[in-house]
PDB file of N, CA and C in Angstrom:
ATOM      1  N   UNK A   1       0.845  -1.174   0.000  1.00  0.00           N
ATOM      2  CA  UNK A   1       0.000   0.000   0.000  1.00  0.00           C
ATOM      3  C   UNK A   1       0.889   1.236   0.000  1.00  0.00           C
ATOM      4  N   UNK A   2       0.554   2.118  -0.873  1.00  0.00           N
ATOM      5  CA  UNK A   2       1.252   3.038  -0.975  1.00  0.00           C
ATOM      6  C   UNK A   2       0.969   4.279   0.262  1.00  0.00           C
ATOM      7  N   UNK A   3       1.924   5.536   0.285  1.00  0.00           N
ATOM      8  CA  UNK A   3       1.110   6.419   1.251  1.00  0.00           C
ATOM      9  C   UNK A   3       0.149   7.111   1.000  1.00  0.00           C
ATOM     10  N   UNK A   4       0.059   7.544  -0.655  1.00  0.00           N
ATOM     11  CA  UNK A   4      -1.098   7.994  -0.708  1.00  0.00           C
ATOM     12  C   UNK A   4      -2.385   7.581  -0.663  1.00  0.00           C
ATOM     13  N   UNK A   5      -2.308   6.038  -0.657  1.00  0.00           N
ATOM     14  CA  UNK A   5      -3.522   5.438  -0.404  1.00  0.00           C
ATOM     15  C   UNK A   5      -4.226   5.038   0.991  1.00  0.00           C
ATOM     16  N   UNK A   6      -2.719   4.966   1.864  1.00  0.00           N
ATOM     17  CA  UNK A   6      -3.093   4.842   3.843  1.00  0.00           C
ATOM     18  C   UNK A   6      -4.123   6.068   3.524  1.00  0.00           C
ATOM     19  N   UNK A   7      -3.284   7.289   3.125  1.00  0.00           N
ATOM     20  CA  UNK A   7      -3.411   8.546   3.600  1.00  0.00           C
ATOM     21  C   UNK A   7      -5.422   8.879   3.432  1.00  0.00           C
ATOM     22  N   UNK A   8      -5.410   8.735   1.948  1.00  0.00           N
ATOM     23  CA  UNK A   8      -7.036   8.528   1.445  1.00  0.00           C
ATOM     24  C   UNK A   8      -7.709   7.543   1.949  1.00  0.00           C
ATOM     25  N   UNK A   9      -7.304   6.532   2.426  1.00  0.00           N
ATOM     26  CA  UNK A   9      -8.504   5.801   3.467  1.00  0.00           C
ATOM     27  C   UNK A   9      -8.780   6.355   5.032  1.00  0.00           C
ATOM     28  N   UNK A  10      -7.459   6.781   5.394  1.00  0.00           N
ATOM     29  CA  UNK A  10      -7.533   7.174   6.868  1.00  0.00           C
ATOM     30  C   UNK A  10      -8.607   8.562   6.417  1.00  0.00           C
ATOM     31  N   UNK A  11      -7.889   9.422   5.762  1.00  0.00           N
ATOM     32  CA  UNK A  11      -9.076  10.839   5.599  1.00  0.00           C
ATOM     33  C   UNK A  11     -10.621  10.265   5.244  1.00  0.00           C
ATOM     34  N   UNK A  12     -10.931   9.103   4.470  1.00  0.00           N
ATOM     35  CA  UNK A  12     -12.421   8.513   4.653  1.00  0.00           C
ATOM     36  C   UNK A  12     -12.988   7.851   5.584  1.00  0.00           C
ATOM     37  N   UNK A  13     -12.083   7.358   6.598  1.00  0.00           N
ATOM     38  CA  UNK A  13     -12.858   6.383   7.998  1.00  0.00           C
ATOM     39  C   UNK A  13     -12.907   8.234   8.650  1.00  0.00           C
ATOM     40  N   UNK A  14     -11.789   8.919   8.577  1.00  0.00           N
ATOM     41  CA  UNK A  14     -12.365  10.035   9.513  1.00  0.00           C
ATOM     42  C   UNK A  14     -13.330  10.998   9.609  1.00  0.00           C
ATOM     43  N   UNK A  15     -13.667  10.764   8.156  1.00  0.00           N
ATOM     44  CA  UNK A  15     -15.010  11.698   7.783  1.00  0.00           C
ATOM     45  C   UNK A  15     -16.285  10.838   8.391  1.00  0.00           C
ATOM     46  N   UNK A  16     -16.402   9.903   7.961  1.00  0.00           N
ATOM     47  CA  UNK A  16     -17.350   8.753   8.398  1.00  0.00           C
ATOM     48  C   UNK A  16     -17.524   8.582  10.097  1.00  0.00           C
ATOM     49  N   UNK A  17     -16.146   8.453  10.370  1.00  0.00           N
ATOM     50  CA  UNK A  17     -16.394   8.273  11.732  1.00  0.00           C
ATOM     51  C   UNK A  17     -17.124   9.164  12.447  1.00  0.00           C
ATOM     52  N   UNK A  18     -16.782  10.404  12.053  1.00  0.00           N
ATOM     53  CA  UNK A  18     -16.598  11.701  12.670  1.00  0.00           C
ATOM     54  C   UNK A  18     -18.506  12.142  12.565  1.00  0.00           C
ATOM     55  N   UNK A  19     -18.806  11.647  11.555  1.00  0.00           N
ATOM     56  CA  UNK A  19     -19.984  12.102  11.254  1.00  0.00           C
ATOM     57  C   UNK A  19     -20.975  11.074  12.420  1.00  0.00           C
ATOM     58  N   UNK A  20     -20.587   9.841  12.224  1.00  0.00           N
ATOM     59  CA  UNK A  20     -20.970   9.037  13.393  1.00  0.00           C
ATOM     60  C   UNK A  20     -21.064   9.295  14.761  1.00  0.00           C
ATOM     61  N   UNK A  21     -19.908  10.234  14.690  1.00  0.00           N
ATOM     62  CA  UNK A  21     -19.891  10.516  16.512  1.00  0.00           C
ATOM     63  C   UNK A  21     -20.148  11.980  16.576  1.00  0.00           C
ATOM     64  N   UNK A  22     -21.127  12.702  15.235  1.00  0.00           N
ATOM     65  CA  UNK A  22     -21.111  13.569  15.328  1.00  0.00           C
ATOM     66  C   UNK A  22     -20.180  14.688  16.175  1.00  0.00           C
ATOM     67  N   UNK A  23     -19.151  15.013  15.329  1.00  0.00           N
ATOM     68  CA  UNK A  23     -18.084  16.026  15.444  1.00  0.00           C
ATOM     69  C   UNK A  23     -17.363  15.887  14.160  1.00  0.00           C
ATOM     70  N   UNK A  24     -16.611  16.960  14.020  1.00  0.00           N
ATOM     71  CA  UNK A  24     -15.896  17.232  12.770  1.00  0.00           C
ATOM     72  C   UNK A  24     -14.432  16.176  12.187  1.00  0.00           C
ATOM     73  N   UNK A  25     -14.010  16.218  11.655  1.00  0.00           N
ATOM     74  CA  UNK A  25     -12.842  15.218  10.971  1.00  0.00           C
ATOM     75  C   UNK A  25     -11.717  15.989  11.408  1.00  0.00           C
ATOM     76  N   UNK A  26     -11.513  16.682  11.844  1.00  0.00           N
ATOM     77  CA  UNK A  26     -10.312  17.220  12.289  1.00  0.00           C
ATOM     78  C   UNK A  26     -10.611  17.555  13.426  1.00  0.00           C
ATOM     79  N   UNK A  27     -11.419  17.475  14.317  1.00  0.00           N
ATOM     80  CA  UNK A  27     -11.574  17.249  16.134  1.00  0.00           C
ATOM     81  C   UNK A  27     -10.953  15.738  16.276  1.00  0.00           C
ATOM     82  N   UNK A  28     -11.659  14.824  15.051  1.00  0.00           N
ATOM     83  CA  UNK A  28     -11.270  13.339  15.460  1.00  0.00           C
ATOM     84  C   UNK A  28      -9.748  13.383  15.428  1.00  0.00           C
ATOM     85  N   UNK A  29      -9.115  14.238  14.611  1.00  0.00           N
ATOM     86  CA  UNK A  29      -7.858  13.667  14.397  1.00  0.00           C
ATOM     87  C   UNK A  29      -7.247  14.015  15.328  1.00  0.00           C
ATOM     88  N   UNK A  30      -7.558  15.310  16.011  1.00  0.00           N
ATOM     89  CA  UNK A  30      -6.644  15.393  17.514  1.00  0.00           C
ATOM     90  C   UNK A  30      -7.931  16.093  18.530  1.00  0.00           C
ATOM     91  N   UNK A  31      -8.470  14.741  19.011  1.00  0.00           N
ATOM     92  CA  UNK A  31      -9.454  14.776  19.771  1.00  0.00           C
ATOM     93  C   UNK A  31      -9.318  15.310  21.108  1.00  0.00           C
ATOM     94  N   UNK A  32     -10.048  15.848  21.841  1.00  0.00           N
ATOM     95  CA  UNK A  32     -10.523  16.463  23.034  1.00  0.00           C
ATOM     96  C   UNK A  32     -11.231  16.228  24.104  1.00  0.00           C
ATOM     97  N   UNK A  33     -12.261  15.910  23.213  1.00  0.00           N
ATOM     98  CA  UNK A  33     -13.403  15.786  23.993  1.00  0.00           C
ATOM     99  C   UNK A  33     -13.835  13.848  23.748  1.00  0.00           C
ATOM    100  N   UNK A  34     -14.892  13.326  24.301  1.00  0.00           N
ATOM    101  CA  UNK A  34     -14.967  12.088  24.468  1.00  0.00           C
ATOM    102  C   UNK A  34     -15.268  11.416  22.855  1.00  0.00           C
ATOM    103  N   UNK A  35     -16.331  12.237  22.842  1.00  0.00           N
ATOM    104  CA  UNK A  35     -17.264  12.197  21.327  1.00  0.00           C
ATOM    105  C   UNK A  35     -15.806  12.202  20.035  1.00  0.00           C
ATOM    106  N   UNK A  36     -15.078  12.763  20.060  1.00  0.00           N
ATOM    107  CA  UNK A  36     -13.919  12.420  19.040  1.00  0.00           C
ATOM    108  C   UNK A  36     -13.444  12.057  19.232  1.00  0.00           C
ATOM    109  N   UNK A  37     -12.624  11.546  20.644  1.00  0.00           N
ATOM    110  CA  UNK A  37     -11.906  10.103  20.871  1.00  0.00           C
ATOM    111  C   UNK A  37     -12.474   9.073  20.264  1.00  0.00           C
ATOM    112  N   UNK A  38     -13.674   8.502  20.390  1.00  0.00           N
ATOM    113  CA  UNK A  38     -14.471   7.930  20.185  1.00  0.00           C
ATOM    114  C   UNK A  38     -14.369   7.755  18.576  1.00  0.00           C
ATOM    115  N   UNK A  39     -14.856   9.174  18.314  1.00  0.00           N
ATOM    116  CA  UNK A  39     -14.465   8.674  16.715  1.00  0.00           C
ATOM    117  C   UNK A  39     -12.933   8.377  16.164  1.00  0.00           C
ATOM    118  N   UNK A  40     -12.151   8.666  16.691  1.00  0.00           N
ATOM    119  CA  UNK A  40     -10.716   8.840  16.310  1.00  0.00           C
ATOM    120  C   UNK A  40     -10.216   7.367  16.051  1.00  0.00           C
ATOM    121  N   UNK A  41     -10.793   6.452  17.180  1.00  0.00           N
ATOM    122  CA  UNK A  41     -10.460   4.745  17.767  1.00  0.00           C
ATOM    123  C   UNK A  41     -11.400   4.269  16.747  1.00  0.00           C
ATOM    124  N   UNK A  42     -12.284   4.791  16.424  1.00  0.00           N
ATOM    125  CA  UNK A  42     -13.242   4.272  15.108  1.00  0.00           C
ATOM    126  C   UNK A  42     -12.654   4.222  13.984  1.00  0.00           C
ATOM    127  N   UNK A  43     -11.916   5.159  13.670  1.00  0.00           N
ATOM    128  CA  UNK A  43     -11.390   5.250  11.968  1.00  0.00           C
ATOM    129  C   UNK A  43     -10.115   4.612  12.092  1.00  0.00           C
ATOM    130  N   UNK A  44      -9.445   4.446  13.114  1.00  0.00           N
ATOM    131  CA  UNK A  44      -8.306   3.795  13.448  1.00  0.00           C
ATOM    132  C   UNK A  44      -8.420   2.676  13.558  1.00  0.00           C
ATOM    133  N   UNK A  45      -9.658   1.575  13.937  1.00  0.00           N
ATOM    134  CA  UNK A  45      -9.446   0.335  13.896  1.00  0.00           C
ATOM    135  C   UNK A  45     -10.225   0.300  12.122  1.00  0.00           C
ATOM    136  N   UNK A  46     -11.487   1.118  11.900  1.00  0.00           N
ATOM    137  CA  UNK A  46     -11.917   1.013   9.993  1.00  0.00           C
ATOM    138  C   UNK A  46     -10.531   0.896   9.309  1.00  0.00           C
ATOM    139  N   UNK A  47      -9.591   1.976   9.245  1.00  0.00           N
ATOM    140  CA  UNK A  47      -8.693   2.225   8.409  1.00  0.00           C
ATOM    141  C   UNK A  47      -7.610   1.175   8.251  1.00  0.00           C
ATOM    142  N   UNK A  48      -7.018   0.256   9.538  1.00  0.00           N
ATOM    143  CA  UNK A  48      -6.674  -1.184   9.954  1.00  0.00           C
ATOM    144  C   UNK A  48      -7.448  -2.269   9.359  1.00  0.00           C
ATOM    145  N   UNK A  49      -8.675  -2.251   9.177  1.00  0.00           N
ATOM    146  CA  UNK A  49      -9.632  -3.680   8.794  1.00  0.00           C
ATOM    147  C   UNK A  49      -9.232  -3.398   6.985  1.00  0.00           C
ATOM    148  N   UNK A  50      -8.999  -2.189   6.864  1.00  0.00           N
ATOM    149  CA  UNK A  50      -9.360  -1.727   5.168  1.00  0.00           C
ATOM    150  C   UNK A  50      -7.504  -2.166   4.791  1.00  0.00           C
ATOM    151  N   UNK A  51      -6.944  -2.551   5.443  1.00  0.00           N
ATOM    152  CA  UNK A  51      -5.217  -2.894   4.652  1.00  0.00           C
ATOM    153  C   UNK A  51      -4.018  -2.082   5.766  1.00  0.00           C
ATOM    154  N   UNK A  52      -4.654  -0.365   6.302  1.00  0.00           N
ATOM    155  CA  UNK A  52      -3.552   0.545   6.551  1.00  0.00           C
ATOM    156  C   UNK A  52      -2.617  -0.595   7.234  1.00  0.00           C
ATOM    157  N   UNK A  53      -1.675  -0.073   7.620  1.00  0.00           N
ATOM    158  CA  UNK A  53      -0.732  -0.999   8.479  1.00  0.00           C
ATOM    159  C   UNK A  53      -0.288  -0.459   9.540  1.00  0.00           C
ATOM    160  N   UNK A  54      -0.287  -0.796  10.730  1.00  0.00           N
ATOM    161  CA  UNK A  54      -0.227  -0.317  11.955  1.00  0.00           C
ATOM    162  C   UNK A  54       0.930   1.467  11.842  1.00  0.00           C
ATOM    163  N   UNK A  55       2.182   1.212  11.360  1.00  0.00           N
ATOM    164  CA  UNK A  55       3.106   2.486  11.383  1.00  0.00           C
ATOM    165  C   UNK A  55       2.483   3.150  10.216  1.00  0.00           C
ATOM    166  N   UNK A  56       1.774   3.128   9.021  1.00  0.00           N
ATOM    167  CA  UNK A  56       1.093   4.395   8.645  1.00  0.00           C
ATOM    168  C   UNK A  56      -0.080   4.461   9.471  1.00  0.00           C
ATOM    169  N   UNK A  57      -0.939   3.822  10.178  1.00  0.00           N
ATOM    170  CA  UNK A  57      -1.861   4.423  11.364  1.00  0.00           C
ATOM    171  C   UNK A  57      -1.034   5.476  12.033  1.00  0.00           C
ATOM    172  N   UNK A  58       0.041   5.187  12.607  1.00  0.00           N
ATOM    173  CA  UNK A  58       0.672   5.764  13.591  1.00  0.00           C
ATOM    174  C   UNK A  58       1.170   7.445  13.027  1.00  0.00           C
ATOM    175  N   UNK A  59       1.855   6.927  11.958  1.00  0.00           N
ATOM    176  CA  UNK A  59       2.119   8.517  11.325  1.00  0.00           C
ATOM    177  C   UNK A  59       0.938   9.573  11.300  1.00  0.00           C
ATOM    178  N   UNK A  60      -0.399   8.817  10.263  1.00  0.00           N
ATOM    179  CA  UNK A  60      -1.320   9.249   9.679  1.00  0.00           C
ATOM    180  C   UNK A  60      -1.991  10.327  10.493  1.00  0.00           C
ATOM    181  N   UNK A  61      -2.502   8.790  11.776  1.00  0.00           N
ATOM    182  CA  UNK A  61      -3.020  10.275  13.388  1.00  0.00           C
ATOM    183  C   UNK A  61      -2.362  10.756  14.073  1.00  0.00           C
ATOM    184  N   UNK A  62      -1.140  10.542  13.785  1.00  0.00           N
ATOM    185  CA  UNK A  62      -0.491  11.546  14.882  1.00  0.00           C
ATOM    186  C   UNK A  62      -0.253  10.694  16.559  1.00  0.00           C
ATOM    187  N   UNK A  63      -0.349   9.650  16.529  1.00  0.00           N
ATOM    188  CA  UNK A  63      -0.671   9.187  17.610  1.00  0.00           C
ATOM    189  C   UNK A  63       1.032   8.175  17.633  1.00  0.00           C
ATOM    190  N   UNK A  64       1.071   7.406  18.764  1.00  0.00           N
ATOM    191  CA  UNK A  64       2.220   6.537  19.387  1.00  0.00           C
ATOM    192  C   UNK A  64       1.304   5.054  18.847  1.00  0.00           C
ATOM    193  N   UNK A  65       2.427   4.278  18.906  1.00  0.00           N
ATOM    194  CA  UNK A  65       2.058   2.687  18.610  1.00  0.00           C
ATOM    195  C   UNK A  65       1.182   2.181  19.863  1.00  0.00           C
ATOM    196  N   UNK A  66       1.000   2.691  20.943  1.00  0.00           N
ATOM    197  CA  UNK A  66       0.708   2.077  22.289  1.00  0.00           C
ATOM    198  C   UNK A  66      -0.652   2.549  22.035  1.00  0.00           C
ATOM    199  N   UNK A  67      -0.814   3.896  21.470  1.00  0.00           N
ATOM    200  CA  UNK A  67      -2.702   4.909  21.196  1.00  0.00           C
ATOM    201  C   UNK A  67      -3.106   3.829  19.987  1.00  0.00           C
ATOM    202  N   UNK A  68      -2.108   3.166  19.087  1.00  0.00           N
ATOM    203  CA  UNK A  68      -3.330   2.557  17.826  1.00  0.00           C
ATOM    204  C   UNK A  68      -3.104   1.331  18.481  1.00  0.00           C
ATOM    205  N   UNK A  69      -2.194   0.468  19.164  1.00  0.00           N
ATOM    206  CA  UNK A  69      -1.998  -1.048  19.212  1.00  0.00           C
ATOM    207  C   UNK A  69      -3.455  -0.798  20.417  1.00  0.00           C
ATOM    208  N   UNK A  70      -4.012   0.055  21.683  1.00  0.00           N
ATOM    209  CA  UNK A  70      -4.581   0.306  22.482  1.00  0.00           C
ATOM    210  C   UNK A  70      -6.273   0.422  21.953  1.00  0.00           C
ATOM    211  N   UNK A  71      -6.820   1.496  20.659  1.00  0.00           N
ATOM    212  CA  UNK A  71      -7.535   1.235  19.645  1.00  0.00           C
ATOM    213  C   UNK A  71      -8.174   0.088  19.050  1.00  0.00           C
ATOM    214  N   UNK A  72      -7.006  -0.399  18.820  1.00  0.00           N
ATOM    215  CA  UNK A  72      -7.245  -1.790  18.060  1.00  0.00           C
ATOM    216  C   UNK A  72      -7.400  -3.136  18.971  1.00  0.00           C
ATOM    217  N   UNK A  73      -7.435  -3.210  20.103  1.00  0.00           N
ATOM    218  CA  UNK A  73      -7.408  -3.650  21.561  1.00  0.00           C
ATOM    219  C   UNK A  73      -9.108  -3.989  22.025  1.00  0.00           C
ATOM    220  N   UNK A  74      -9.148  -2.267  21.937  1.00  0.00           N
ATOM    221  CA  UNK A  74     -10.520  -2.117  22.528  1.00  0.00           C
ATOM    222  C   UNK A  74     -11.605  -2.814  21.318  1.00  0.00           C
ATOM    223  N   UNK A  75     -11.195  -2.588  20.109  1.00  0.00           N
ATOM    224  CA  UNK A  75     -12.009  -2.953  19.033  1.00  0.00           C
ATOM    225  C   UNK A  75     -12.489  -4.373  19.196  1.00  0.00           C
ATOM    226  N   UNK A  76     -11.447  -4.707  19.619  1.00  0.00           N
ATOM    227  CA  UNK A  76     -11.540  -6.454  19.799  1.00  0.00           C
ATOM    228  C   UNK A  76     -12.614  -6.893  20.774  1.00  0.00           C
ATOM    229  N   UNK A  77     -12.278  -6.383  22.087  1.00  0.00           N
ATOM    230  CA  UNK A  77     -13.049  -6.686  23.383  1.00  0.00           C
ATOM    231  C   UNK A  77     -14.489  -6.874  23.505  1.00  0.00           C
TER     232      UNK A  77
END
């Protein structure tokens, strides 16, 4: 997978998500409040099921391996 393609799936789980947890796509990406955490762990485990691979997750949101391996955790449970 190339980066421009992580890059265009992660920007579509975050629109989606975001709309889901009603709040914007760029609250999800550096969330605040509960409601975009929420969505943030959403497009992060979508964007994982769709190919991304854990270190472009990691670049993509901005986040540490411990915030997506933690994401992808909860997804499971």
């Amino acid at each position: 997978m190339t980066t421009e393609q992580a890059a265009m799936i992660i920007r579509e789980c975050l629109r989606d998500a975001a709309r889901h947890c009603d709040c914007k796509p760029s609250e999800a990406l550096d969330p605040r409040g509960k409601a975009a955490i929420t969505a943030r762990n959403a497009a992060i485990v979508s964007a994982y099921r769709q190919g991304v691979p854990k270190h472009a997750l990691s670049i993509g949101f901005r986040r540490s391996w411990e915030t997506i391996n933690k994401a992808l955790l909860q997804a499971e449970a």
